[in-house]
Protein backbone atom coordinates (compact mmCIF):
# COMPACT_ATOMS: atom_id res chain seq x y z
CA UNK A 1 238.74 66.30 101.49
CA UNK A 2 235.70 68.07 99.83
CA UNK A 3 232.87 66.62 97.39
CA UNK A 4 229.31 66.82 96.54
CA UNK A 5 226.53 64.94 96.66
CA UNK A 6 223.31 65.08 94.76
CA UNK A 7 220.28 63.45 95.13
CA UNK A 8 219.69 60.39 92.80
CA UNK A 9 215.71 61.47 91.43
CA UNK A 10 214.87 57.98 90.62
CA UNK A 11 211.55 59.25 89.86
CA UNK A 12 211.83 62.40 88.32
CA UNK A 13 211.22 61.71 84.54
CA UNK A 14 208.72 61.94 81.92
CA UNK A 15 205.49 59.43 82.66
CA UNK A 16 202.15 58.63 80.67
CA UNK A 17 199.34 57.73 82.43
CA UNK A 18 197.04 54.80 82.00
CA UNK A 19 194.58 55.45 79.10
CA UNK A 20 191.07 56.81 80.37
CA UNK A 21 187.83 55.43 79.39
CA UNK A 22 185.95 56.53 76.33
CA UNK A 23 183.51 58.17 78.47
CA UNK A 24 182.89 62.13 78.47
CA UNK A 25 184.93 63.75 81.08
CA UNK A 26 186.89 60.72 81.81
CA UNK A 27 190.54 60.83 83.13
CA UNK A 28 194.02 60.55 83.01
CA UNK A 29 196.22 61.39 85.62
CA UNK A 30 200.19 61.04 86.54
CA UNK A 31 200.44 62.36 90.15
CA UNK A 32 204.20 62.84 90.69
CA UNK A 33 206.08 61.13 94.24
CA UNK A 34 206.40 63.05 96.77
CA UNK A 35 209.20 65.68 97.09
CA UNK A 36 208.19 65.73 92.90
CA UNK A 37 206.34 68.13 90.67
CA UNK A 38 205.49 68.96 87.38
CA UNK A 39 207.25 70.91 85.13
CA UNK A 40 205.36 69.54 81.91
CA UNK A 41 202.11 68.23 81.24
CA UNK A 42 200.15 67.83 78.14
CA UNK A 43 197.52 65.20 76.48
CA UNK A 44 200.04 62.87 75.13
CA UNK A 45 197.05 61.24 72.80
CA UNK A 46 196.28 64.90 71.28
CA UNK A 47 193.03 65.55 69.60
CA UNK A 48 192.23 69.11 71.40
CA UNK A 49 188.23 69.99 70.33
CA UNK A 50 187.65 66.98 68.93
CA UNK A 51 188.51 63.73 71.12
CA UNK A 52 190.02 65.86 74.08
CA UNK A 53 188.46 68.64 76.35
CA UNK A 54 192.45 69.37 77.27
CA UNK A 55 194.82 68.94 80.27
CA UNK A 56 195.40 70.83 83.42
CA UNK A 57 198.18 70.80 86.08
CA UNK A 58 196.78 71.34 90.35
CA UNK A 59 197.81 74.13 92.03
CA UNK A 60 199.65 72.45 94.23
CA UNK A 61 201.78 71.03 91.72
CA UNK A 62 201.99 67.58 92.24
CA UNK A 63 199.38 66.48 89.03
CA UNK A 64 198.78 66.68 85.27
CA UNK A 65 195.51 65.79 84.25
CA UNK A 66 194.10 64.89 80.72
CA UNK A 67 190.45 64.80 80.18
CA UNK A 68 188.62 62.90 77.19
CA UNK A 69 185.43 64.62 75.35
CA UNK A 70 182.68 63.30 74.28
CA UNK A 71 182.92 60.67 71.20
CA UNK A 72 186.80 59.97 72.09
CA UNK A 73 188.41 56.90 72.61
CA UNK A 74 190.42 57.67 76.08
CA UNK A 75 193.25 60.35 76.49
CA UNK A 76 196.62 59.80 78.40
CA UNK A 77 198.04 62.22 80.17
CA UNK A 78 201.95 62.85 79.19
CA UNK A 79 203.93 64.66 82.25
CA UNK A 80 207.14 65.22 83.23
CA UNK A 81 208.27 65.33 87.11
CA UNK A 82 211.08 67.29 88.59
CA UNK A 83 212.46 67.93 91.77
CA UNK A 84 210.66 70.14 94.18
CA UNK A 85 213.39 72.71 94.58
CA UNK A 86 214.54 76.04 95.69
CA UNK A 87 215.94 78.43 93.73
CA UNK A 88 219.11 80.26 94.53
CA UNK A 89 217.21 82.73 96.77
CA UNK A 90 215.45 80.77 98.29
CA UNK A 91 212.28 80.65 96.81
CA UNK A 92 210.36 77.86 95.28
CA UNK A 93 211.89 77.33 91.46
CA UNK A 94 208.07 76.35 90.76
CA UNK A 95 205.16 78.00 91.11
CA UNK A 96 201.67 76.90 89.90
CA UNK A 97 198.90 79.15 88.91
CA UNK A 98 194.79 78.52 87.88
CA UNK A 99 192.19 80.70 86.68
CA UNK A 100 188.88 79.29 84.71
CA UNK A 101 185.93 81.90 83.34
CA UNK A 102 184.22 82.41 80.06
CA UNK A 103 187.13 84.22 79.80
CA UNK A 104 190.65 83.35 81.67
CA UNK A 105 194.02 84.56 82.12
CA UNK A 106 197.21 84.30 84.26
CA UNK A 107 200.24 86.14 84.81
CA UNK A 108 202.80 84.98 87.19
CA UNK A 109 203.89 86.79 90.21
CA UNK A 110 206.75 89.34 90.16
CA UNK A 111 210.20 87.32 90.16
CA UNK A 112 208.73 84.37 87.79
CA UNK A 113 208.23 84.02 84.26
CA UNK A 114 205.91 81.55 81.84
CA UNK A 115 206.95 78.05 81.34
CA UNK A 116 203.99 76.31 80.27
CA UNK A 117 200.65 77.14 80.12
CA UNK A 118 197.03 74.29 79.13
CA UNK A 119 193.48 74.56 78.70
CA UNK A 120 190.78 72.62 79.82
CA UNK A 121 186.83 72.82 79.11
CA UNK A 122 184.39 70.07 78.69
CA UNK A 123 182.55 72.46 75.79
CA UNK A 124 184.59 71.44 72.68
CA UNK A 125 183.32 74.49 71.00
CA UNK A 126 185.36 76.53 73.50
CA UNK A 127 188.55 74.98 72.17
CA UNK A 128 188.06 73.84 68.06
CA UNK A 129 189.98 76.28 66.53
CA UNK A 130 191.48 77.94 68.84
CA UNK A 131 194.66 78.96 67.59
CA UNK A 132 196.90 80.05 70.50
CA UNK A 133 196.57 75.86 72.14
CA UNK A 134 198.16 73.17 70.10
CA UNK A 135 196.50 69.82 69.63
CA UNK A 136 197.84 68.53 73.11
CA UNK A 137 196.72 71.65 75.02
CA UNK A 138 199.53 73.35 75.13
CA UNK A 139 200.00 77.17 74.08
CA UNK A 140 202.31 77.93 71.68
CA UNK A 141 203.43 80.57 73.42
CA UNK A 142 203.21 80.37 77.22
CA UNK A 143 203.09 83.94 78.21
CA UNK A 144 199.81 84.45 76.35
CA UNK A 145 198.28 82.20 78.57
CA UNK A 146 194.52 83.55 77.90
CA UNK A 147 191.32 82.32 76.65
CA UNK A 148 187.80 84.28 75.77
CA UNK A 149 184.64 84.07 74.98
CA UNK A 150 183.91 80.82 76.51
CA UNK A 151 180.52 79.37 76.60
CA UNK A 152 180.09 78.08 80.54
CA UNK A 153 183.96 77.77 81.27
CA UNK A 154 187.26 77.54 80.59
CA UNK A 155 190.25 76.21 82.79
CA UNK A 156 193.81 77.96 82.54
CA UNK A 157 196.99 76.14 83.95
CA UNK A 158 200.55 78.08 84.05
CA UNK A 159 203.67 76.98 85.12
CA UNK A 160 206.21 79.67 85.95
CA UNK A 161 209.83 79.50 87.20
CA UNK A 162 212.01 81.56 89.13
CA UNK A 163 213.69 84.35 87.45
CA UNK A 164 217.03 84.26 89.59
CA UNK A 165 218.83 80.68 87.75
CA UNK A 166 218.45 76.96 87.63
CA UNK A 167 216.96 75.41 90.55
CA UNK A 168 218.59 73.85 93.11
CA UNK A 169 219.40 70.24 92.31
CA UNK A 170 219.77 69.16 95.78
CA UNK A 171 223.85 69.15 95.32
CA UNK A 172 225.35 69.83 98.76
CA UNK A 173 229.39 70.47 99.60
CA UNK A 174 231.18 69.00 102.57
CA UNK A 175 234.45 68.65 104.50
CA UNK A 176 235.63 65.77 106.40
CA UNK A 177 236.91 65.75 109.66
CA UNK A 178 240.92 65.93 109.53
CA UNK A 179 242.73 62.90 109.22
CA UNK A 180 245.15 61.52 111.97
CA UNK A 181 248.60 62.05 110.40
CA UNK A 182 250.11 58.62 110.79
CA UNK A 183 250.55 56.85 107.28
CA UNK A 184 247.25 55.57 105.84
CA UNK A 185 245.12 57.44 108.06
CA UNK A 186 242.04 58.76 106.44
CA UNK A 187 239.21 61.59 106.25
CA UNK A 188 235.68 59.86 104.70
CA UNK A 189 232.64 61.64 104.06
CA UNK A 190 229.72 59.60 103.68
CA UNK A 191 226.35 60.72 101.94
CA UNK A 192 223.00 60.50 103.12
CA UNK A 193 220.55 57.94 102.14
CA UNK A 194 219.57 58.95 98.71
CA UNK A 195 222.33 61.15 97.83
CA UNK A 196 225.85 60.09 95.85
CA UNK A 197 229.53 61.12 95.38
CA UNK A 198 229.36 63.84 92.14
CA UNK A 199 232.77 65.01 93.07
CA UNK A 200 235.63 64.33 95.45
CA UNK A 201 239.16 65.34 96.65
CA UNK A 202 241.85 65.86 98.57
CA UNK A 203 241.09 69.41 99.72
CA UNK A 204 244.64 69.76 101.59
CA UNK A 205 246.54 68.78 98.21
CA UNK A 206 249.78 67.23 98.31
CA UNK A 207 249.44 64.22 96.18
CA UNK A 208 252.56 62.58 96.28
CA UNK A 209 253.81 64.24 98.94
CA UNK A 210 251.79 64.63 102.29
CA UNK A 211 248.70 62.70 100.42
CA UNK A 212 247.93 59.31 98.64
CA UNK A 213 245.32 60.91 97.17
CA UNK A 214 241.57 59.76 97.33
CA UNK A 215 238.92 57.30 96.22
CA UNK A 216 235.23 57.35 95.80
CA UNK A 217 233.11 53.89 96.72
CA UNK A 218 232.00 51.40 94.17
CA UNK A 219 228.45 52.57 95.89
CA UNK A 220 228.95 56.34 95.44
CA UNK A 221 227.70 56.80 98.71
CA UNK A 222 231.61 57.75 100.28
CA UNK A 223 234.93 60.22 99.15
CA UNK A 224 238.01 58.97 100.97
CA UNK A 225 240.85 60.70 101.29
């Protein structure tokens, strides 16, 4: 018998946060669970230079912030949260980078490319008009991921992933022990909490000869063959 199982991300997904207070500088955050991170962020309310001073993601990956300006009425913070995975070598699929200046820019490290990059400044004149962030503080184009001529500062946030494929989803591929061959014996493999059944079989064949064939639990937790 051989199947996979994945993990079940009950709480990756896209979240808002709670709506900030109408205060300068005030904040809204969606901090992903553990084992999460984010992979989008942006200021779900909009209103860059005007009512918001932007959105930035932590370096450690695990938060998208939106922050109101002066005059607004509260921001929320839109962000989606994805598994913290590996990517086929090995390396994390994610990697988070930060740089704020009157002027700012990122790059991301050899082997990773531009996903998403956000501003942040609490000087509105830094970011009315500026034509390379949309109006939820997002770049139209993530690998220009630069800002100038900032009075006081300006906060950069880039997302990159790994060059090399898809992340890993957490899908893992085993073999049961084999069966005792009197009729109706069986080989079961059964997941670990907080991974399913995506696929099972008989991995010996024979169906309808030397095999009955196989079943997978109401649960998804077990492949039976």
């Amino acid at each position: 018998k051989q199947w996979y199982q994945r993990r079940v991300a009950i709480t990756a997904g896209s979240y808002d946060g709670a709506l900030s207070g109408s205060a300068d500088d005030d904040t809204s955050v969606v901090t992903c669970d553990s084992g999460y991170v984010v992979s989008y962020c942006e200021v779900k309310t909009g209103g860059l230079g005007s009512t918001s001073d932007g959105a930035w993601v932590s370096t450690s990956g695990d938060a998208c912030t939106a922050v109101n300006a002066g005059g607004g009425d509260g921001v929320i913070a839109h962000a989606t949260c994805s598994l913290n995975s590996n990517s086929a070598d090995g390396l994390p699929f994610y990697n988070y980078q930060q740089d704020s200046g009157t002027s700012a820019s990122l790059d991301c490290p050899a082997g990773y490319s531009p996903h998403l990059c956000t501003v942040h400044s609490p000087w509105l004149q830094n970011l009315d008009g500026n034509t390379n962030f949309n109006d939820v503080g997002v770049a139209s184009d993530s690998s220009r991921c630069e800002i100038d001529e900032c009075d006081n500062w300006c906060r950069l946030s880039l997302i990159c992933t790994r060059d090399d494929g898809a992340a890993d989803d957490g899908e893992l591929s085993y073999d049961g022990a084999l069966s005792g061959s009197a009729d109706d014996d069986t080989s079961v493999v059964t997941c670990d909490s907080g991974y399913v059944v995506s696929y099972c079989e008989v991995k010996t064949g024979g169906l309808g000869s030397t095999s009955d064939g196989a079943w997978v639990s109401t649960s998804g937790d077990a492949c039976t063959a």
